[in-house]
Structures are given as structure tokens and as C-alpha cells.
Protein backbone atom coordinates (compact mmCIF):
# COMPACT_ATOMS: atom_id res chain seq x y z
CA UNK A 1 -22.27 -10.32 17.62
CA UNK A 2 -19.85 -11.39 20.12
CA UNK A 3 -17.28 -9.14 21.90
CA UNK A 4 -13.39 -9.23 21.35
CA UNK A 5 -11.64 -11.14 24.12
CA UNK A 6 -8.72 -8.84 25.31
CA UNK A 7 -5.42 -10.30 25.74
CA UNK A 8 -1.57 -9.05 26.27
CA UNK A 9 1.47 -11.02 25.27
CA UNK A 10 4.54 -10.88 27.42
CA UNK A 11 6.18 -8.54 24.88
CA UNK A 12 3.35 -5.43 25.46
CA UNK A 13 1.52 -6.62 22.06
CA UNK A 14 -2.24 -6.44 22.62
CA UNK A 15 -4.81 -8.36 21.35
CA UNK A 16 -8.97 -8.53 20.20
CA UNK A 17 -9.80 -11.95 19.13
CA UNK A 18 -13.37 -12.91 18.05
CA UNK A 19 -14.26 -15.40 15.83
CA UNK A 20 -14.28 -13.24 12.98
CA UNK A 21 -11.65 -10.53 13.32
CA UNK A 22 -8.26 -9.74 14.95
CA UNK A 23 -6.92 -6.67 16.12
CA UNK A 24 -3.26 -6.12 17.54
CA UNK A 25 -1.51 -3.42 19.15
CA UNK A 26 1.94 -3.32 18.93
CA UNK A 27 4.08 -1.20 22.23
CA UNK A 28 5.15 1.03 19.40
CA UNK A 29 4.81 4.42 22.08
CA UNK A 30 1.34 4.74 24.20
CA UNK A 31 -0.88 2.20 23.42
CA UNK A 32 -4.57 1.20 24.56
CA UNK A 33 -6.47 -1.69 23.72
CA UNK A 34 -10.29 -1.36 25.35
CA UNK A 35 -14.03 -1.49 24.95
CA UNK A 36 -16.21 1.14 24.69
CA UNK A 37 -19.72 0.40 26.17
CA UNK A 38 -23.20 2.40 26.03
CA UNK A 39 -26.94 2.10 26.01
CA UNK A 40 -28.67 3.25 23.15
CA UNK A 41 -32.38 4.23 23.17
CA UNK A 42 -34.20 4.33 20.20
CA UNK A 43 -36.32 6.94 19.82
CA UNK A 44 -39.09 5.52 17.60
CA UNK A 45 -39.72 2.54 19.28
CA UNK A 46 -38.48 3.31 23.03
CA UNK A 47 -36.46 0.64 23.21
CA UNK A 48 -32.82 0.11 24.50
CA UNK A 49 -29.99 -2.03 22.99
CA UNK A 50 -26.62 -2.13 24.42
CA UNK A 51 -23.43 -1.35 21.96
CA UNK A 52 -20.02 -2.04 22.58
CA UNK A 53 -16.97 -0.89 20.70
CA UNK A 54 -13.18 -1.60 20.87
CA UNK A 55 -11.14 0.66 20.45
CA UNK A 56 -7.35 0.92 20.13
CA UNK A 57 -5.05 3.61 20.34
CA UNK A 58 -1.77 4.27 19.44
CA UNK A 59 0.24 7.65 20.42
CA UNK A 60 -3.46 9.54 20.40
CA UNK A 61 -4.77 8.09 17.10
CA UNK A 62 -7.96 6.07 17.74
CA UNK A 63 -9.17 3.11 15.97
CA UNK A 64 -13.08 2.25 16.51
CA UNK A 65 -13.70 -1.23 15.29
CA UNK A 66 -17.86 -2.11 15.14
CA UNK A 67 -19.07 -5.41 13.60
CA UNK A 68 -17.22 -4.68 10.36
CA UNK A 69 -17.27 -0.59 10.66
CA UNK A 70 -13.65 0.98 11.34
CA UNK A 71 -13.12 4.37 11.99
CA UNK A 72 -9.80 6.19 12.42
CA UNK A 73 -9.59 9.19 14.19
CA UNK A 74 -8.37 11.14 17.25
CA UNK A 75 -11.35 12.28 18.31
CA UNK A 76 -12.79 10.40 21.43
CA UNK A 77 -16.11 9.28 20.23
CA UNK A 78 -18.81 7.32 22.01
CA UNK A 79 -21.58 4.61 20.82
């Protein structure tokens, strides 16, 4: 799957765009728009795959957006 392109407009609104999905940020207080990235090792089989998230936050609460999973939390999870 392909990863969100980050973008900003002039007024502080942030933006994910992928072909499939759109997530936006308004400036409403402190707000983050990035991705998350790790390397996952599976143990079975040894091998590696990489995994990227986005994330955005707003005033502490975190939304984790993978292929069509969302979570919503304020806990700062990782892949």
C-alpha cells in the first residue's frame, strides 16, 4: 500500500492524501500530522517487513490510521 503524501495549506490545515483515503488536521490547538515507521520481524518465518503509520494528533489525542485500521487514543503506540 502506498504512503500518505504530507502536505500543509497556508491556513495551518494538514493533510494525508493517498489514493484511497484523506486525512486533515485542522490548527484547532496543537496539532501533528506524521508517520510512524518500524521494522517488524516475524517470528515464525524470520523475516522482516517494514510498517508505516500516520498518525495525527490533536491537543494529545492520537489518531493511528493503517491501511483501513483507525485507532483513537492518547497513548503513544508504535508499529
Amino acid at each position: 500500500m502506498e504512503a500518505f503524501e504530507l502536505s500543509e495549506d497556508a491556513d495551518g490545515t494538514r493533510h494525508a492524501v493517498r489514493a484511497d483515503q484523506v486525512v486533515s488536521v485542522l490548527p484547532d490547538g496543537e496539532a501533528r500530522l506524521f508517520h510512524r515507521n518500524a521494522i517488524r520481524k516475524h517470528l515464525g518465518s524470520g523475516e522482516t517487513e517494514r510498517v508505516r503509520w500516520l498518525v495525527a494528533e490533536l491537543d494529545g489525542v492520537r489518531v493511528y490510521v493503517h491501511h483501513q485500521e483507525i485507532v483513537i487514543t492518547k497513548r503513544d503506540l508504535y508499529p
